[in-house]
Protein backbone atom coordinates (compact mmCIF):
# COMPACT_ATOMS: atom_id res chain seq x y z
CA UNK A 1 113.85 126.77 117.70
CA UNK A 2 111.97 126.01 114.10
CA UNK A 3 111.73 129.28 112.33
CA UNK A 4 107.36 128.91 112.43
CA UNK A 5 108.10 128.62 116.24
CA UNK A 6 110.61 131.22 116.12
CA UNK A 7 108.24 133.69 114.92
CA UNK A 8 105.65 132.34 117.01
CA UNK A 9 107.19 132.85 119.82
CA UNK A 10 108.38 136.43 119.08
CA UNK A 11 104.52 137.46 117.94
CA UNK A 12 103.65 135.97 121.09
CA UNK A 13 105.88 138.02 123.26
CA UNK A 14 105.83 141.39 121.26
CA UNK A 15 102.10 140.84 122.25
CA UNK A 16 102.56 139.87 125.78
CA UNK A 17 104.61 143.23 126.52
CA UNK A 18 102.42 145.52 128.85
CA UNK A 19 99.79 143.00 129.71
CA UNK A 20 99.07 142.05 133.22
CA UNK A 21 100.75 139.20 134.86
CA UNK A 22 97.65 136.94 134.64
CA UNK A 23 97.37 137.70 130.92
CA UNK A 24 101.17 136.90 129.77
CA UNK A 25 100.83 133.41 131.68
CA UNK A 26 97.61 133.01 129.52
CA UNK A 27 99.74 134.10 126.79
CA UNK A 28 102.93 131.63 127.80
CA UNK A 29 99.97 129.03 127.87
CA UNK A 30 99.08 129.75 124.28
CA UNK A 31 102.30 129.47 123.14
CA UNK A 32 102.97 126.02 124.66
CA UNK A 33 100.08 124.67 123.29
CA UNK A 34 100.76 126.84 119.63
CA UNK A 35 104.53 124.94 119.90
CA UNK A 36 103.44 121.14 121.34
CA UNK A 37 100.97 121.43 118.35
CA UNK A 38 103.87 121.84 115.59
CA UNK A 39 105.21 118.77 117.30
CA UNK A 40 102.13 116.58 117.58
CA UNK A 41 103.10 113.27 116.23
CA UNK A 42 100.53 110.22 114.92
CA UNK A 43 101.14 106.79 116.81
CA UNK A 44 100.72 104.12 114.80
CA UNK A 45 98.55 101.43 115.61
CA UNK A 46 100.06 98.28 117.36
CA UNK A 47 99.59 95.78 113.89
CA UNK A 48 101.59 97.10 111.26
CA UNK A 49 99.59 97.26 108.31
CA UNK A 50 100.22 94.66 105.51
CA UNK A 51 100.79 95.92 102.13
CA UNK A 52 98.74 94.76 99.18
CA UNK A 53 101.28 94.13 96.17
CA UNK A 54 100.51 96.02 93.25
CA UNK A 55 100.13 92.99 91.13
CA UNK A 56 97.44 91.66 93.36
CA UNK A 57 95.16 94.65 92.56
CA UNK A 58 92.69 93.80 90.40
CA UNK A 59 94.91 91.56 89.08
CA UNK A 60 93.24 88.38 86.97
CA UNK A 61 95.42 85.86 88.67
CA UNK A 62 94.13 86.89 92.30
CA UNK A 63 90.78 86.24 90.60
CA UNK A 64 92.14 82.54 89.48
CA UNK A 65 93.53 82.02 92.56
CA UNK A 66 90.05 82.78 94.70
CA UNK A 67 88.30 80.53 92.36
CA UNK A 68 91.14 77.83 93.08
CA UNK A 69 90.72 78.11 97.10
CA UNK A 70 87.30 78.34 96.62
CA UNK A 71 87.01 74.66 94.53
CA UNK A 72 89.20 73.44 96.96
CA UNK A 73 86.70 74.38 99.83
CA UNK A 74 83.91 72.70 97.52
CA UNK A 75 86.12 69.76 96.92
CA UNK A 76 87.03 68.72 100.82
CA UNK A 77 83.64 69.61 102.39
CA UNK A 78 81.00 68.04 99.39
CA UNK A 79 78.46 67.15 102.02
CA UNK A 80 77.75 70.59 103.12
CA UNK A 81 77.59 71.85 99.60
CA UNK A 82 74.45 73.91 98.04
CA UNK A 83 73.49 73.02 94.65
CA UNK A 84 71.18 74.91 92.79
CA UNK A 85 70.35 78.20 93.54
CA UNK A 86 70.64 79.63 97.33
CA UNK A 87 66.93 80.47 98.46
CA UNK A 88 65.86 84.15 98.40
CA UNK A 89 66.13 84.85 102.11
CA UNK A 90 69.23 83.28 103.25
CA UNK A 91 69.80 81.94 106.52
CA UNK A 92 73.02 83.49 107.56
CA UNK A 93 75.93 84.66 105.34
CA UNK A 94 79.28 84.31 106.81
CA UNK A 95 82.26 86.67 105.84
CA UNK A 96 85.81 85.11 106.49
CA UNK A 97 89.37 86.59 106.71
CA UNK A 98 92.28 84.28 106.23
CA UNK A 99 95.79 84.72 105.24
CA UNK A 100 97.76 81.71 103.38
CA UNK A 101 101.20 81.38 103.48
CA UNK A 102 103.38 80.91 100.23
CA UNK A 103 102.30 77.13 100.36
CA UNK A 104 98.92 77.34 100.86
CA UNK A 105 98.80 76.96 104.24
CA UNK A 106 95.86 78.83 106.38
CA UNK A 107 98.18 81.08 108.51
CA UNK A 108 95.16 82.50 110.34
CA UNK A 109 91.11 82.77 109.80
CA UNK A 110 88.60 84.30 111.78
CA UNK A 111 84.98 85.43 111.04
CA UNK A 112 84.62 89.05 109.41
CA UNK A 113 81.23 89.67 108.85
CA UNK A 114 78.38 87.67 110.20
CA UNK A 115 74.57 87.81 111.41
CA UNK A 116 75.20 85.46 114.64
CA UNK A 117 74.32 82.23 113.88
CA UNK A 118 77.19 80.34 115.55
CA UNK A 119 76.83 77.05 113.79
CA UNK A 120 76.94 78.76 110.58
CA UNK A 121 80.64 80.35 111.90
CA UNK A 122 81.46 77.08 112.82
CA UNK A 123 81.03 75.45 109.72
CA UNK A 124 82.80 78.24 107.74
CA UNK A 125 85.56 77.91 109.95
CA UNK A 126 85.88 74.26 109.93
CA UNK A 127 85.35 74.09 105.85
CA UNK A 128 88.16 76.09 105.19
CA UNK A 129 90.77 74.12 108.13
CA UNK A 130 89.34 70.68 106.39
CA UNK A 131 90.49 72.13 102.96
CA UNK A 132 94.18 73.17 103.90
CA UNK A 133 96.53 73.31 102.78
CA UNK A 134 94.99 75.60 99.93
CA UNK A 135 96.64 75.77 96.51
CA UNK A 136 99.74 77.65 96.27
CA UNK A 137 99.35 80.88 95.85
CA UNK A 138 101.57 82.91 92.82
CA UNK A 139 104.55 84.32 94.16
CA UNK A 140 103.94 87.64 92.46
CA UNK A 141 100.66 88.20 94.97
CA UNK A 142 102.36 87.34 98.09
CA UNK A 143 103.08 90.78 100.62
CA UNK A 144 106.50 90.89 102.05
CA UNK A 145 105.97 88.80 104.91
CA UNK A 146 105.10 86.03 102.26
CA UNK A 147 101.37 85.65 102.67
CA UNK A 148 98.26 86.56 101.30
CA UNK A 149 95.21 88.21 102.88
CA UNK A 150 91.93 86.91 101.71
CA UNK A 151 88.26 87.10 102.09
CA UNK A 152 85.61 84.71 101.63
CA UNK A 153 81.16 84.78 101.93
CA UNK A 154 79.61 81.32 102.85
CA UNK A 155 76.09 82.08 102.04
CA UNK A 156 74.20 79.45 103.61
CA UNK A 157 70.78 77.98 103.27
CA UNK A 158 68.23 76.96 106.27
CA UNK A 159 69.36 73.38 105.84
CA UNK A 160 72.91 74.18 106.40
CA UNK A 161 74.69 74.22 103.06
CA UNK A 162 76.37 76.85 101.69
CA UNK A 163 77.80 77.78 98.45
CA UNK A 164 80.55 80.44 98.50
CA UNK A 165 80.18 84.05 96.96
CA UNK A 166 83.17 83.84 94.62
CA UNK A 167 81.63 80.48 92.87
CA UNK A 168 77.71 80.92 93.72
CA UNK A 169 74.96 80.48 91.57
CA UNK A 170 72.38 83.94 91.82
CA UNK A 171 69.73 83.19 94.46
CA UNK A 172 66.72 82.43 93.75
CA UNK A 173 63.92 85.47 93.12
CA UNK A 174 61.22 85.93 95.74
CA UNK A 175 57.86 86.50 94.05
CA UNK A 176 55.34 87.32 96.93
């Protein structure tokens, strides 16, 4: 036995000495649950978590490298690009998750964040698969499995464009 259970358990019984039957299995029940809590133990959860690399963290070349995938984004899908200002009231803004591998490939994306306009997801989706493989990303920000976890906002417009967050002009003030 642990030495806290040790004296646990001899508390416990010192205690128990003299009580009724009923009361010293009440007592015995204590103490199990007194000991299984010393030994409660945490399960992970089934995905290990990935590890951000300290260089990544706020880190000016993670900066470069967003505005690099996001360009690239801009550059393969010019027809559904925004220019000017987004309007006020946007019509849906779309968060993404993707990971790139160490040569810019889109490992895996799915949407984040978003207010349920499916053709909106859609797009987002599809703009960033039509731009891969994305630039290279630096070594130095990779986690040990050799990837890197991003996010990115496609702020659309009713028309259907978007701009993305990381590269977006400020919307547009509403003055009613």
């Amino acid at each position: 036995m642990r030495p806290c259970v040790r004296h646990l358990h001899c508390f416990i019984t010192a205690c128990a000495r003299g009580l009724p039957r009923v009361t010293r299995g009440a007592t015995a029940l204590v103490f199990a649950l007194a000991v299984s809590a010393c030994n409660f133990t945490v399960t992970p959860p089934g995905r290990p978590a990935l590890i951000t690399p300290p260089a990544a963290v706020n880190s000016l070349t993670l900066d470069q490298y967003r505005s690099a995938v996001a360009q690239r984004i801009l550059e393969r899908n010019p027809s559904y690009v925004l220019h000017g200002s987004p309007q006020a009231m946007l019509r849906s803004l779309v968060v993404v998750s993707f990971t790139v591998d160490s040569r810019g490939g889109v490992v895996t994306e799915s949407v984040y964040r978003t207010n349920g306009d499916d053709e909106a997801e859609s797009t987002a989706l599809a703009t960033l698969k039509r731009a891969s493989p994305l630039p290279q990303p630096p070594s130095k920000l990779l986690n040990t499995r050799g990837q890197l976890e991003l996010m990115e906002d496609w702020l659309f417009n009713d028309n259907g464009k978007f701009q993305l967050r990381t590269l977006a002009s400020p919307q547009a003030r509403n003055f009613n």
